[in-house]
Protein backbone atom coordinates (compact mmCIF):
# COMPACT_ATOMS: atom_id res chain seq x y z
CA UNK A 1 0.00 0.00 0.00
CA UNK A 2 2.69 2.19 1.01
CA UNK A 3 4.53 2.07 -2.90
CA UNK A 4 1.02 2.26 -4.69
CA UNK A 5 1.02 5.80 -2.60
CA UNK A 6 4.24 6.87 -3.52
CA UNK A 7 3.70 5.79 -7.29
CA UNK A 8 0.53 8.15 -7.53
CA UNK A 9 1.79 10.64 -5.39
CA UNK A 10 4.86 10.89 -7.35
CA UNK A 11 2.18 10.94 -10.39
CA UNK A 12 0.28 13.39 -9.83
CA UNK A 13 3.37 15.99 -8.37
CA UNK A 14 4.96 15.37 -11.84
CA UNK A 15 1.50 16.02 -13.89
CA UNK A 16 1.41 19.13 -11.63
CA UNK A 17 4.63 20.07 -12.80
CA UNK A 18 4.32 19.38 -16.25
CA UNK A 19 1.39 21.16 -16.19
CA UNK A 20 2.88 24.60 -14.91
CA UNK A 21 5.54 24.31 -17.56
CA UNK A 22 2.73 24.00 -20.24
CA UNK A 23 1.44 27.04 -18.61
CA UNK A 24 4.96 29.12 -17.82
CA UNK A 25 5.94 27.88 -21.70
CA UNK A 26 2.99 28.17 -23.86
CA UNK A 27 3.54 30.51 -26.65
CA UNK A 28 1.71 33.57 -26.31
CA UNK A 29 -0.26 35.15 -29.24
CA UNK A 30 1.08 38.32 -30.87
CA UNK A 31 -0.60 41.18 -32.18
CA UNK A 32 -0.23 42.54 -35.25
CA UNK A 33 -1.50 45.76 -36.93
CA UNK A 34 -2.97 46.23 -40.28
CA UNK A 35 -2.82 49.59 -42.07
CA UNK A 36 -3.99 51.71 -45.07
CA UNK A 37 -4.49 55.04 -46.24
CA UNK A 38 -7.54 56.79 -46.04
CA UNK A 39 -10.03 57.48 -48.77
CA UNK A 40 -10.45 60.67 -49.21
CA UNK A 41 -11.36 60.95 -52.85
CA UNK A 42 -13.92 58.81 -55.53
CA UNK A 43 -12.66 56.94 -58.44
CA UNK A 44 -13.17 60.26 -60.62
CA UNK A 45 -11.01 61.64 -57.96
CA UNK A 46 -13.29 64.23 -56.96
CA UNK A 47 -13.20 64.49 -52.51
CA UNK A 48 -15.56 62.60 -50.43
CA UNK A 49 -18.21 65.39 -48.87
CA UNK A 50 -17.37 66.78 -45.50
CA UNK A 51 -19.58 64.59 -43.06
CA UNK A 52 -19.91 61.35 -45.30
CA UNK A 53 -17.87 59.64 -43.12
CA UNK A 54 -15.55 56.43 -44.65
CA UNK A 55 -15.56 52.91 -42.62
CA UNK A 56 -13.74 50.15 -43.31
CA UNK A 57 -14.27 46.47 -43.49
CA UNK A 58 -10.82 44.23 -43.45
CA UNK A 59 -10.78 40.27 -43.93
CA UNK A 60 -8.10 37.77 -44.36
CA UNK A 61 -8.33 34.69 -46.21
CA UNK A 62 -6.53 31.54 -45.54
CA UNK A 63 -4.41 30.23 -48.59
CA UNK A 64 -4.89 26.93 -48.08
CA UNK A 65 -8.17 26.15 -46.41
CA UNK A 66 -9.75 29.01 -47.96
CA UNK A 67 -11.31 30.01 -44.72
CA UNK A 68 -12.55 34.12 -44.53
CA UNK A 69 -11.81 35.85 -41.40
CA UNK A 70 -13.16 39.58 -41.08
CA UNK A 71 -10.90 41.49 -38.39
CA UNK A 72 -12.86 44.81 -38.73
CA UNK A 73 -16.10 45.71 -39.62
CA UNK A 74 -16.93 49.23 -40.61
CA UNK A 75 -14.69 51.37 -38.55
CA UNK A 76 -13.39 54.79 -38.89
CA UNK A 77 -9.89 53.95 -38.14
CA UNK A 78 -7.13 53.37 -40.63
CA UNK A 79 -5.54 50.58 -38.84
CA UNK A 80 -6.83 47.80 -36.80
CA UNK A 81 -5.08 44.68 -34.77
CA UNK A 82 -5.31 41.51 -34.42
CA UNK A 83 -3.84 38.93 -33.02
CA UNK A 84 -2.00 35.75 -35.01
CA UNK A 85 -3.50 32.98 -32.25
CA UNK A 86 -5.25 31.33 -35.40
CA UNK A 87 -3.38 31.77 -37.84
CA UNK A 88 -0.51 29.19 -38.68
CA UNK A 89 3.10 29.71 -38.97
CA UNK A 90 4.58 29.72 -42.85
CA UNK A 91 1.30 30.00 -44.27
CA UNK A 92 0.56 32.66 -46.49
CA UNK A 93 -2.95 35.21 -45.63
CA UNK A 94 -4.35 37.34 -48.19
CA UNK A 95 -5.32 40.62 -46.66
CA UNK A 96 -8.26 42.69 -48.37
CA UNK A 97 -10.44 46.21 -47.42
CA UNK A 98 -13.09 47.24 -48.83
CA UNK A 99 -14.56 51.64 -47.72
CA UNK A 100 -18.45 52.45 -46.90
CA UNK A 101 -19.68 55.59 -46.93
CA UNK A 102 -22.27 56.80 -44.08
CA UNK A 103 -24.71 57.77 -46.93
CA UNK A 104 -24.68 53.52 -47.79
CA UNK A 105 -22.27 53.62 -51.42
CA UNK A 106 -19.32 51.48 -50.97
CA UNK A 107 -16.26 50.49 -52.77
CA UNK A 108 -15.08 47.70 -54.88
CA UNK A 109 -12.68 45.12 -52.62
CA UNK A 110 -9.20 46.15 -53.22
CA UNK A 111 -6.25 44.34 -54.83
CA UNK A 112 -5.46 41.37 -52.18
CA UNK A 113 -2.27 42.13 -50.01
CA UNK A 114 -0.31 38.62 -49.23
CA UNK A 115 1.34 37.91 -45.92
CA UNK A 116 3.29 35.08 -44.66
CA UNK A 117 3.30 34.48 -41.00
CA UNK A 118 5.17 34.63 -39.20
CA UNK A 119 7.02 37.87 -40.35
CA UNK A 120 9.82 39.83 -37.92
CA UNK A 121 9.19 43.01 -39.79
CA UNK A 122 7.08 44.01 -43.14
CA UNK A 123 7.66 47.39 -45.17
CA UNK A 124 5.93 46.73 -47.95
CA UNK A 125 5.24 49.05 -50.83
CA UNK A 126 1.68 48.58 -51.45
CA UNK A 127 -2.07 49.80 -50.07
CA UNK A 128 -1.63 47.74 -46.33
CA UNK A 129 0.75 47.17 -44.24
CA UNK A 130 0.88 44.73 -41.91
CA UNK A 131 3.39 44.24 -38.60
């Protein structure tokens, strides 16, 4: 009786401390930050109006499962974050935006922007940028 205690008591201390390094180890999720210019002008390039206000919808698509996932939805801001907890490491995400006006017209999607992750630093030239 007295080794069948010792057994699971030495059991469960070393599931104990495998389970705090899971938890002093795990890999935290980072967040990144998309960005674009604002729209300030239509297609003919004449300005937006004063008081139509722009928003911006951003999504990401998955380049090998195909799965869409929409990080902001009709926001103000020219940037948003997010963080990389889903998204898996080497594979490439195509980025995409797409402006609203307040009085309900709305642009075409623009050009997709591809990202590998993970990435130390990005400069891209391009319409997003993404750290």
């Amino acid at each position: 009786m007295k080794r069948f205690k010792t057994i699971v008591i030495g059991t469960v201390c070393a599931a104990i401390i495998l389970l705090s390094f899971s938890v002093i180890y795990r890999v935290q999720a980072a967040m990144h930050s998309v960005s674009w210019p604002a729209v300030t002008t239509y297609v003919d390039g004449t300005s937006v109006e004063a008081g139509n206000t722009v928003l911006y919808s951003i999504w990401y698509q998955d380049s090998v499962t195909s799965a869409i996932t929409q990080i902001a939805n009709k926001i103000t801001a020219t940037s948003v974050t997010f963080d990389d907890s889903g998204l898996v490491k080497g594979r490439t995400y195509n980025f995409w935006a797409q402006a609203f006006l307040a009085s309900g017209i709305s642009s075409d999607n623009t050009v997709k922007y591809a990202w590998t992750f993970p990435l130390v630093k990005l400069s891209p030239v391009g319409v997003m940028t993404i750290q």
